[in-house]
N, C-alpha and C. Protein backbone atom coordinates (compact mmCIF):
# COMPACT_ATOMS: atom_id res chain seq x y z
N UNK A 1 0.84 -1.18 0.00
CA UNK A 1 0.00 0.00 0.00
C UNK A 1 0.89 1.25 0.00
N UNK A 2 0.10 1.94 -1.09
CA UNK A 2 1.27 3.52 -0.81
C UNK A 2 0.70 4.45 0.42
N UNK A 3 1.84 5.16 0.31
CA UNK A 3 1.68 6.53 1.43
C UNK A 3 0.20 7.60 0.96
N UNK A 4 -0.60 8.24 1.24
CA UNK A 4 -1.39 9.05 0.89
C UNK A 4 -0.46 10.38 0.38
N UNK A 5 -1.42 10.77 -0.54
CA UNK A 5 -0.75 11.91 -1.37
C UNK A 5 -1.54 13.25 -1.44
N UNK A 6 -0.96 14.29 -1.11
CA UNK A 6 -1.30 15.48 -1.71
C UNK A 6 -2.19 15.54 -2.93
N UNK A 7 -1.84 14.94 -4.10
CA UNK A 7 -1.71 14.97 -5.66
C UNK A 7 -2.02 13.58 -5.74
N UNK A 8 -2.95 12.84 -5.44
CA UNK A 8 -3.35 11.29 -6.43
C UNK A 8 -2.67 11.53 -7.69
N UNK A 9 -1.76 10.63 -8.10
CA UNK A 9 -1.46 10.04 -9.69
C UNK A 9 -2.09 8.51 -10.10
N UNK A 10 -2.07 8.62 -11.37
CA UNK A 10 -2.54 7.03 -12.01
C UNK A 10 -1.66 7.28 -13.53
N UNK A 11 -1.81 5.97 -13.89
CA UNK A 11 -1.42 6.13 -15.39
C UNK A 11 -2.41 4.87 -15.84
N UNK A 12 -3.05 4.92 -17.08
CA UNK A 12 -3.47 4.01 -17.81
C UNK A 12 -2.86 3.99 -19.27
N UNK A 13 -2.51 2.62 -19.51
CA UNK A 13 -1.67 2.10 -20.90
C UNK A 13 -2.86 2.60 -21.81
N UNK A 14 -3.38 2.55 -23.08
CA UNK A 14 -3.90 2.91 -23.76
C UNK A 14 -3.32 1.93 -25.50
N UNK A 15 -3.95 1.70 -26.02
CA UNK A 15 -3.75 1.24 -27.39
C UNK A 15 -4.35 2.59 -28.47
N UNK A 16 -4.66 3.50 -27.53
CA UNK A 16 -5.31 4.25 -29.13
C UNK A 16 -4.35 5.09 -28.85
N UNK A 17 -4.26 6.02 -30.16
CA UNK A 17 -3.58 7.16 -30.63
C UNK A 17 -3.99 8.29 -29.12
N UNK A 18 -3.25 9.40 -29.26
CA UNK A 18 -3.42 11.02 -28.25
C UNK A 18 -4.91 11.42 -29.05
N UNK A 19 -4.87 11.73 -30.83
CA UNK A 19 -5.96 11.67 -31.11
C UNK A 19 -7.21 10.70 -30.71
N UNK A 20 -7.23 10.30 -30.88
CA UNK A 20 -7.97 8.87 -30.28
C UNK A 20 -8.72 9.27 -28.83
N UNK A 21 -7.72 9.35 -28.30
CA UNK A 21 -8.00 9.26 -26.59
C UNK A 21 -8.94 10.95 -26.61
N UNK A 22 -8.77 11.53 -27.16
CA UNK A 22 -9.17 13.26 -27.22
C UNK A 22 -10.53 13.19 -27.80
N UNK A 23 -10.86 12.21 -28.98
CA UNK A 23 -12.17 12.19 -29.40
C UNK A 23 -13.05 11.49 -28.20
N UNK A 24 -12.51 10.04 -27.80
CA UNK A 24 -13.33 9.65 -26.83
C UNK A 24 -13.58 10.33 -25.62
N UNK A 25 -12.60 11.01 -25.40
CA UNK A 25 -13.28 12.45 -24.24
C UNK A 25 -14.25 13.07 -24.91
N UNK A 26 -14.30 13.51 -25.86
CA UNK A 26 -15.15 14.52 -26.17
C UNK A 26 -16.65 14.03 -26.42
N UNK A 27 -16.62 12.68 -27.05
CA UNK A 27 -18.06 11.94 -27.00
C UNK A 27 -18.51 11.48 -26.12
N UNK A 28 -17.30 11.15 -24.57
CA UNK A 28 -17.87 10.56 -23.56
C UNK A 28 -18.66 11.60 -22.84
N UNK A 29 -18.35 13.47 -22.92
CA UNK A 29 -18.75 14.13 -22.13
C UNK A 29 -20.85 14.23 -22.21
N UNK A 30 -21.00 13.71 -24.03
CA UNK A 30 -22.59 13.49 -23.95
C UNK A 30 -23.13 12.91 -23.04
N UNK A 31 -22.70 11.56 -22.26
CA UNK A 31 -23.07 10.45 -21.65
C UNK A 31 -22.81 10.82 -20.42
N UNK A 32 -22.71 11.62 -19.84
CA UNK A 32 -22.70 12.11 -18.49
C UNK A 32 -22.82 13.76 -18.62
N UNK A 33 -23.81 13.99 -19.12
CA UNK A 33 -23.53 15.84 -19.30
C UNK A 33 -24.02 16.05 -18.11
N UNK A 34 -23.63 17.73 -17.52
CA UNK A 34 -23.93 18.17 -16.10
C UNK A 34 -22.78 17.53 -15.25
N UNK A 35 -22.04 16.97 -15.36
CA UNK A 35 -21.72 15.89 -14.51
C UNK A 35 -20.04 16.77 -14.35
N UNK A 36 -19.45 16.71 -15.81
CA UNK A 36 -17.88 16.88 -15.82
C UNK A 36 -18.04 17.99 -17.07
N UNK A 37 -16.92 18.57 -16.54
CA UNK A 37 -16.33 19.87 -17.85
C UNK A 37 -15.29 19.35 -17.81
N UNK A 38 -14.74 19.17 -19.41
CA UNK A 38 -13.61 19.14 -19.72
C UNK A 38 -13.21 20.16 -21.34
N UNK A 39 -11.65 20.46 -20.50
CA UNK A 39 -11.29 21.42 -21.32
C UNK A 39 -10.12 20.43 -21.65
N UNK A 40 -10.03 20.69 -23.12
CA UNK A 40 -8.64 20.42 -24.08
C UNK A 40 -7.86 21.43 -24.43
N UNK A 41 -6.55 20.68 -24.28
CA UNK A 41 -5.45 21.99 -24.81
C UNK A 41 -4.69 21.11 -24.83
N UNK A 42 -4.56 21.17 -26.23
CA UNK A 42 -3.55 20.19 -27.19
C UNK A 42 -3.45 18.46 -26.53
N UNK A 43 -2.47 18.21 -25.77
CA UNK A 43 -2.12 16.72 -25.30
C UNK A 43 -2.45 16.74 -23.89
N UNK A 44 -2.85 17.62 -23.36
CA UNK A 44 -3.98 17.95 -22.26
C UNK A 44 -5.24 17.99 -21.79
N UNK A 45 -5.62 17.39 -21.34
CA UNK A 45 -7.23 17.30 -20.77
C UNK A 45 -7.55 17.95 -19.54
N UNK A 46 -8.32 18.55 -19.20
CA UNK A 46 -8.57 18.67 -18.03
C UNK A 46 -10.23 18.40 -17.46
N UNK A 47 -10.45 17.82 -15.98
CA UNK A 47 -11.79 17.66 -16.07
C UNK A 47 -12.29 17.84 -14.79
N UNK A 48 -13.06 18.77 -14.84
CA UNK A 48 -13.53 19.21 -13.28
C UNK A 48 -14.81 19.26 -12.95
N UNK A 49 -15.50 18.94 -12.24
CA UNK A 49 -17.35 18.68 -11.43
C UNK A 49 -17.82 19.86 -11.98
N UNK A 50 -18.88 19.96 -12.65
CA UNK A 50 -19.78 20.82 -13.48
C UNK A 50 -19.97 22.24 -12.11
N UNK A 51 -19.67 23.15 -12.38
CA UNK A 51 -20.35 24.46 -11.44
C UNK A 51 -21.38 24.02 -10.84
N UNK A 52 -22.36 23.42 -10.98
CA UNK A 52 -23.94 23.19 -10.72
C UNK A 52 -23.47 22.47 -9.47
N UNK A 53 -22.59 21.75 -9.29
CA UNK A 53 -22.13 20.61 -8.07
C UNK A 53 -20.82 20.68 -7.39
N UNK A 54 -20.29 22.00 -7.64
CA UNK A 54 -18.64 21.91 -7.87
C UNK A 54 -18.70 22.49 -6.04
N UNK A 55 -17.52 22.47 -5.89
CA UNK A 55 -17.12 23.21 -4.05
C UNK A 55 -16.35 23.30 -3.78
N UNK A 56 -15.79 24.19 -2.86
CA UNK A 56 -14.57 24.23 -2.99
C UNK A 56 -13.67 23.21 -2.44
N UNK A 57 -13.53 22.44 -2.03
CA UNK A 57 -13.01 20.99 -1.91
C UNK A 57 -13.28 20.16 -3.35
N UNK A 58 -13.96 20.69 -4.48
CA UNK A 58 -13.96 19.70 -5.81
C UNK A 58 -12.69 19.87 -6.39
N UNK A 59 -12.59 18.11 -6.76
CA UNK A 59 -11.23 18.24 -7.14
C UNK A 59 -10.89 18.50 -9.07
N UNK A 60 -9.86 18.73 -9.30
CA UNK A 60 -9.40 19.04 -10.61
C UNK A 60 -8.45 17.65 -11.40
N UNK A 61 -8.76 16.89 -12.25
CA UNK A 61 -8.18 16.09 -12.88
C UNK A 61 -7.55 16.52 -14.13
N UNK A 62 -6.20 16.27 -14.16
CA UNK A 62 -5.69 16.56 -15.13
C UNK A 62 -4.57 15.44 -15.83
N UNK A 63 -5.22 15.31 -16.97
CA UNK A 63 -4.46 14.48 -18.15
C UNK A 63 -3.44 14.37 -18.91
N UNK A 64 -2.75 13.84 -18.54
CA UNK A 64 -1.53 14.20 -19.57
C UNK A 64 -1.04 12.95 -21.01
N UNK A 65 -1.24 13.43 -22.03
CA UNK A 65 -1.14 12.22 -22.87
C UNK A 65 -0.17 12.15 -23.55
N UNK A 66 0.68 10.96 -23.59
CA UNK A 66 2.21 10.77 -23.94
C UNK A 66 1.91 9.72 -24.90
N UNK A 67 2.77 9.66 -26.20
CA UNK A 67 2.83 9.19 -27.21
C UNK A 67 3.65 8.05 -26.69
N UNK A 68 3.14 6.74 -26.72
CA UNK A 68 4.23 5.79 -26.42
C UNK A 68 4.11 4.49 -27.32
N UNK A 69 5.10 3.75 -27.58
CA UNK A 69 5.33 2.34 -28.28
C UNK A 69 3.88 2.33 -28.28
N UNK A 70 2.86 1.86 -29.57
CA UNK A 70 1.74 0.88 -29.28
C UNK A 70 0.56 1.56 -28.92
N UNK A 71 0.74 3.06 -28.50
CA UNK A 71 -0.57 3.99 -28.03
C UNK A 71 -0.34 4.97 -27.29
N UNK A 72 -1.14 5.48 -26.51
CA UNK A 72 -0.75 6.35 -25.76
C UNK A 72 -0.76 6.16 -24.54
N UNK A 73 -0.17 6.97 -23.62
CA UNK A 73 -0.02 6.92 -21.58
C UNK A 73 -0.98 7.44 -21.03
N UNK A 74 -1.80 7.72 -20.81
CA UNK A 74 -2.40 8.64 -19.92
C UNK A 74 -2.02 8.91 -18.90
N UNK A 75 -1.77 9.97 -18.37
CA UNK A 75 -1.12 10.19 -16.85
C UNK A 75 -2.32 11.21 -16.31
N UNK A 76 -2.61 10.86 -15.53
CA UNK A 76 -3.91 11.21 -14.43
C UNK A 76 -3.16 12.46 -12.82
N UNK A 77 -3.13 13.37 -12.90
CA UNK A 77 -3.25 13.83 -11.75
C UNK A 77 -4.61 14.78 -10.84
N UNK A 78 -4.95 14.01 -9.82
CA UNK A 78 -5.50 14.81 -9.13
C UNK A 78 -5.46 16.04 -8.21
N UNK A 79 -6.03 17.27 -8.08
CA UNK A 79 -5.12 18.22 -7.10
C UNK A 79 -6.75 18.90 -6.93
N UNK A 80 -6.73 19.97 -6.03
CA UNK A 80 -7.35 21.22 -5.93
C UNK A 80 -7.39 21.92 -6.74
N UNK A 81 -8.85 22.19 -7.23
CA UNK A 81 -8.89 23.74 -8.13
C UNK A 81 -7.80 24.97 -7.44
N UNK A 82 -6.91 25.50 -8.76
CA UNK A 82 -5.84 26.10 -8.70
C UNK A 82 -5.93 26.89 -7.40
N UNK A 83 -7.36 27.92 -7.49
CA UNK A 83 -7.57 28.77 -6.02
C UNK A 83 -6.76 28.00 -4.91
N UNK A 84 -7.60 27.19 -4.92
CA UNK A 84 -7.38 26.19 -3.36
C UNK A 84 -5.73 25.66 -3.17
N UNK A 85 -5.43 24.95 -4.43
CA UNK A 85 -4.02 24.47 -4.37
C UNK A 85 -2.83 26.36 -3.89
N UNK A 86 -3.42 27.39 -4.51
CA UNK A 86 -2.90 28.71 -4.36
C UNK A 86 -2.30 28.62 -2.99
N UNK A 87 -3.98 28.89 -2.43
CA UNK A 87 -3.90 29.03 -0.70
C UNK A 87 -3.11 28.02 0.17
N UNK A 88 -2.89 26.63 -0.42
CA UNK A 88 -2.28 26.04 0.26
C UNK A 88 -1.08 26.35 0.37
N UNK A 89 -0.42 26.48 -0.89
CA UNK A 89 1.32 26.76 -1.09
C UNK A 89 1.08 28.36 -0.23
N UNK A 90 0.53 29.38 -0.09
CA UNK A 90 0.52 30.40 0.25
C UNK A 90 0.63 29.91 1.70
N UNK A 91 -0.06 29.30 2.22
CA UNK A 91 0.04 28.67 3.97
C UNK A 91 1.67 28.50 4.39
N UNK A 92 1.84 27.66 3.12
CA UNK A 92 3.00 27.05 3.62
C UNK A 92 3.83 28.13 3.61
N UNK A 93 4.14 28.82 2.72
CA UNK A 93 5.09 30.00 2.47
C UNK A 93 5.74 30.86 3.38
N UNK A 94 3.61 31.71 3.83
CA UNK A 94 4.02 32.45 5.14
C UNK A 94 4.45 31.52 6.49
N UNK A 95 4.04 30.26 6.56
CA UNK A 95 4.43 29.92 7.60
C UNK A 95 6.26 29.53 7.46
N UNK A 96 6.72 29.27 6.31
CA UNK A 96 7.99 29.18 6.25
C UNK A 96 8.90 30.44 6.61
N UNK A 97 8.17 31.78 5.63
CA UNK A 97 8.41 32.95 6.37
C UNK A 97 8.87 33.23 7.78
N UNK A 98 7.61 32.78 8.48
CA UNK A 98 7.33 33.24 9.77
C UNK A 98 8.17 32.61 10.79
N UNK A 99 8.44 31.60 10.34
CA UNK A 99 9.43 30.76 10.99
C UNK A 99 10.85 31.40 10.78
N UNK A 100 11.26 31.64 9.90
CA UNK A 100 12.42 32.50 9.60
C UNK A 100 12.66 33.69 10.07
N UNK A 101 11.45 34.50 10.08
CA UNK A 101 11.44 35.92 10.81
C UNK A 101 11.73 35.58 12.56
N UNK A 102 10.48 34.58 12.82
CA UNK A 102 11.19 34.09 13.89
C UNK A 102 12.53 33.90 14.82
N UNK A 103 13.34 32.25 14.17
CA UNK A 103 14.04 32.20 14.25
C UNK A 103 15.10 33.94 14.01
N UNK A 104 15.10 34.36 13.54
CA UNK A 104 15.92 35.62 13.09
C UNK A 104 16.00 36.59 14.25
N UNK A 105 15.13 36.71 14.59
CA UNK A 105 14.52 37.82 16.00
C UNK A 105 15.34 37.21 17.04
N UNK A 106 14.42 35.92 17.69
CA UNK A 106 15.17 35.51 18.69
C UNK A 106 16.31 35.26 18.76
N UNK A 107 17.44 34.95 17.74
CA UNK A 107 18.89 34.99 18.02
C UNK A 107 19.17 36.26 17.97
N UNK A 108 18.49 37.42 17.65
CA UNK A 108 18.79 38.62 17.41
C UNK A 108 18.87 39.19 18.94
N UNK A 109 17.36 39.15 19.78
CA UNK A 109 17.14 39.43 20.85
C UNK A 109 18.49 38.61 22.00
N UNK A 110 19.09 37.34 21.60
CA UNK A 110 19.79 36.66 22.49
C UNK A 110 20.94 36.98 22.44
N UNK A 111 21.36 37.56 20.99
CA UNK A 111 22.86 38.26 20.99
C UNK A 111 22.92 39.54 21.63
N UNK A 112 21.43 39.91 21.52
CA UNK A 112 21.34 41.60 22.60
C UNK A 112 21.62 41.53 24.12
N UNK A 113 21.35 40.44 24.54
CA UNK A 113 21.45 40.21 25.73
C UNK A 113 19.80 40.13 26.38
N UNK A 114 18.86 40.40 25.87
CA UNK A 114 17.40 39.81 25.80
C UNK A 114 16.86 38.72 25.79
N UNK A 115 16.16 38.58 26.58
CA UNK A 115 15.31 37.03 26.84
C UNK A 115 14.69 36.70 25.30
N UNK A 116 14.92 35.98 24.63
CA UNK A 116 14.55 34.87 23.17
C UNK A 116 13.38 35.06 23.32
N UNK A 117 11.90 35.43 23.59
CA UNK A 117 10.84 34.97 23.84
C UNK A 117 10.51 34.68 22.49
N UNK A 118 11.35 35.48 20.94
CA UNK A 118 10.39 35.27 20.01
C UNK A 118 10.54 33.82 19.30
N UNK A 119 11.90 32.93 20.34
CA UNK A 119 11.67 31.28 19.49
C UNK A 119 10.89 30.70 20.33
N UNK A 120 9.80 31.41 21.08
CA UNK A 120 8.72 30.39 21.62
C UNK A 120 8.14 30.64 20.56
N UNK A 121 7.68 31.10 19.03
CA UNK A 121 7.10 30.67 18.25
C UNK A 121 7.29 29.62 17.39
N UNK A 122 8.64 29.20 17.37
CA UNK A 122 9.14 28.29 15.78
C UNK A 122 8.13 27.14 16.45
N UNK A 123 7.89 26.48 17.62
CA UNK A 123 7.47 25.21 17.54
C UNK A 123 5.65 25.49 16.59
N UNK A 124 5.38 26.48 16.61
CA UNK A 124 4.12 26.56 15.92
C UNK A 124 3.72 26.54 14.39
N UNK A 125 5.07 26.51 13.79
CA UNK A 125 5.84 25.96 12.03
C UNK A 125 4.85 24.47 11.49
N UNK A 126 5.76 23.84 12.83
CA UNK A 126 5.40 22.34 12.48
C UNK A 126 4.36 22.11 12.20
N UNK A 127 3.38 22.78 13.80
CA UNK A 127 2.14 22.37 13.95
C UNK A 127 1.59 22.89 12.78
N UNK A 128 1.75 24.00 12.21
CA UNK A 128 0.84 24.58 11.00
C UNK A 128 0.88 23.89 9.78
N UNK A 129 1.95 23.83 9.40
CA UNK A 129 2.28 22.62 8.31
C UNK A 129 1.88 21.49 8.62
N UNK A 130 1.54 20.70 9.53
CA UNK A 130 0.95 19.40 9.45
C UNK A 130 -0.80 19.51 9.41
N UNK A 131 -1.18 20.97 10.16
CA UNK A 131 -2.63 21.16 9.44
C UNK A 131 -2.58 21.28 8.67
N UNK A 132 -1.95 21.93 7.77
CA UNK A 132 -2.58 22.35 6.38
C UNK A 132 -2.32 20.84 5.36
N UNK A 133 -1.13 20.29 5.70
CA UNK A 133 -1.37 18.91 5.07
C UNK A 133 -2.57 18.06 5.70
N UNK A 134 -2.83 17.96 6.45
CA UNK A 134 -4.26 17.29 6.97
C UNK A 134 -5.21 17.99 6.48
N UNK A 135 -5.71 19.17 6.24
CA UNK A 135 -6.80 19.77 5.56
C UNK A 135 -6.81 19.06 4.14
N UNK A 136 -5.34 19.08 3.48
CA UNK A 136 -5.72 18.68 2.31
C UNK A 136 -6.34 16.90 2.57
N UNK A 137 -6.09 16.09 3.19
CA UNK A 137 -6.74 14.71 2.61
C UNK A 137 -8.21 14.95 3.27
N UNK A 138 -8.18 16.06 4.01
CA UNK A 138 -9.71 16.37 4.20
C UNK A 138 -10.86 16.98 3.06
N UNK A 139 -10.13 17.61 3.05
CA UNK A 139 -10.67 17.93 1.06
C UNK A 139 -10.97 16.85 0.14
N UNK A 140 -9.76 15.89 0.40
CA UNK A 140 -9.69 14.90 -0.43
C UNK A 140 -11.30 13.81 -0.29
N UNK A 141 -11.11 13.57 1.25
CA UNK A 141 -12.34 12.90 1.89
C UNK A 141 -13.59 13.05 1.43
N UNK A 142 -13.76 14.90 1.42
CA UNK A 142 -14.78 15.43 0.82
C UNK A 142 -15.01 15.32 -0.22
N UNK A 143 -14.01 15.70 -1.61
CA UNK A 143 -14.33 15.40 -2.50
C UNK A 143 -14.39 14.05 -3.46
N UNK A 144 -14.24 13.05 -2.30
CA UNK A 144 -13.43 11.73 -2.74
C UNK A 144 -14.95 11.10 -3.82
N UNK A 145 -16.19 11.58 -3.74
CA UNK A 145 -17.43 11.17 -4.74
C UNK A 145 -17.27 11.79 -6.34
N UNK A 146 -16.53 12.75 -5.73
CA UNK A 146 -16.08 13.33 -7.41
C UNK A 146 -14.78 12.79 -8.12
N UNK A 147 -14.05 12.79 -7.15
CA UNK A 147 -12.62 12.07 -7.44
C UNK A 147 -13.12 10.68 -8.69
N UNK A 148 -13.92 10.04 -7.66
CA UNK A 148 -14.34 8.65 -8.33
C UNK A 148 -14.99 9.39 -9.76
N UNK A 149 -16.13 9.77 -9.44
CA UNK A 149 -16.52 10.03 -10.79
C UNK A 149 -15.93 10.58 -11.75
N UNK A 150 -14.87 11.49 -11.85
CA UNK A 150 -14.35 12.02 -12.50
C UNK A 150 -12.70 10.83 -13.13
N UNK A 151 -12.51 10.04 -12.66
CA UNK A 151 -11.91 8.50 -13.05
C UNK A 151 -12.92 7.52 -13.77
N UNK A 152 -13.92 7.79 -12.84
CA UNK A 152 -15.19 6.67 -14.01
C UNK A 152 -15.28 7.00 -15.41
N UNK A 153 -15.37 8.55 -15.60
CA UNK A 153 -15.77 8.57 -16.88
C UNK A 153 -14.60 8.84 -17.62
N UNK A 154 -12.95 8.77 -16.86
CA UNK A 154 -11.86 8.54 -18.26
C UNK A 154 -12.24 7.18 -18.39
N UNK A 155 -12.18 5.94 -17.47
CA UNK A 155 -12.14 5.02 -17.93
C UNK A 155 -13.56 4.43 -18.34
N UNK A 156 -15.07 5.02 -18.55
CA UNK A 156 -15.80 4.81 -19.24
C UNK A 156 -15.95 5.00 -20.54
N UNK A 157 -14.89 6.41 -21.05
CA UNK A 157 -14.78 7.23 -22.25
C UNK A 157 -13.66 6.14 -23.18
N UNK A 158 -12.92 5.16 -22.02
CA UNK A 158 -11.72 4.48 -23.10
C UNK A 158 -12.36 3.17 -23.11
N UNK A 159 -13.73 2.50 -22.43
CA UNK A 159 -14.24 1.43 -22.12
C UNK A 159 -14.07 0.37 -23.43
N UNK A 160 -14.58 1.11 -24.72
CA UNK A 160 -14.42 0.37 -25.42
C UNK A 160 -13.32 -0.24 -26.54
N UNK A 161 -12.52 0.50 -25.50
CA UNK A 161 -10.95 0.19 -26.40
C UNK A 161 -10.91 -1.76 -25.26
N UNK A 162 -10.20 -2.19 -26.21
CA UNK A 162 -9.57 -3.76 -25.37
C UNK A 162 -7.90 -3.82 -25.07
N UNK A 163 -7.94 -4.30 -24.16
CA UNK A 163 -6.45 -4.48 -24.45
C UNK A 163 -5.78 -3.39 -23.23
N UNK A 164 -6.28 -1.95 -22.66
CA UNK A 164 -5.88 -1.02 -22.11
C UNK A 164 -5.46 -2.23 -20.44
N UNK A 165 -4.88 -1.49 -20.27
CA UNK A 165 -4.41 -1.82 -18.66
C UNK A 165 -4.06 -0.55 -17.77
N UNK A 166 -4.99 -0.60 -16.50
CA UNK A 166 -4.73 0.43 -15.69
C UNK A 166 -4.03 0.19 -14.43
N UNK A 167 -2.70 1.12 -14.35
CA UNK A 167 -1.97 1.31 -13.15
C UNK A 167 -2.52 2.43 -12.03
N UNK A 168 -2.59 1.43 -10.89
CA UNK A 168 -2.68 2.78 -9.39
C UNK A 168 -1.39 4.25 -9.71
């Protein structure tokens, strides 16, 4: 069993062409309309929970299609709509910041001959960074009905190819 991830990846083997794989997105989106938007850009897919159902915990799937021996790769990543993924790296940032400003002060204050009080903050780094990584598989939790669906219908859209094999 793997470690849990920030970013779910998958890859599925494929026997059809990048073309190929791009049309059957585009005919699969009839068969579930309301459901998924997907946008193309070039060897890129992207596919995210229709506005009508979307939240901010809905997640963003994105496709990546690689020309290989015999067909194409699909490479699957899951993440947060960009906003959300934003705010996260922004969490981390200032708290990396803050930790630095931190740390900085209190050796500052200790070379003055001043009581350190300001590295009674660094232990609060950790703690913040391990929420904000726990928020995300909480998101994940939340959005884990879309997650699925939004995997059902790549691999409903390639259903009738034979031969494909899908990797975790």
């Amino acid at each position: 069993m793997s470690a849990p991830k920030v970013r779910p990846t998958f890859e599925i083997a494929s026997a059809l062409s990048a073309g190929q794989v791009v049309a059957r997105m585009k005919a699969g989106r009839g068969r579930v309309e309301g459901s998924v938007v997907a946008t193309f850009i070039g060897e890129t897919i992207e596919l995210v929970p229709h506005p009508s159902i979307a939240h901010a915990w809905s997640p963003q799937l994105t496709l990546r299609l690689v020309e290989a021996e015999g067909g194409t790769l699909i490479r699957g990543r899951f993440a947060a709509h960009p906003h959300v993924w934003s705010l996260y790296l922004a969490v981390h940032v200032l708290g990396a910041l803050g930790t630095i400003g931190a740390a900085v002060f209190g050796i500052s204050q200790s070379i003055a001959g001043e009581v350190p009080w300001a590295l009674w903050a660094l232990p609060i780094a950790p703690v913040l960074a391990l929420l904000v990584w726990a928020f995300a598989f909480v998101g994940q939790g939340l959005g884990f009905e879309q997650m699925y669906a939004l995997r059902r219908f790549v691999e409903e859209s390639l259903a009738a190819e034979s031969g494909s094999s899908v990797a975790p």
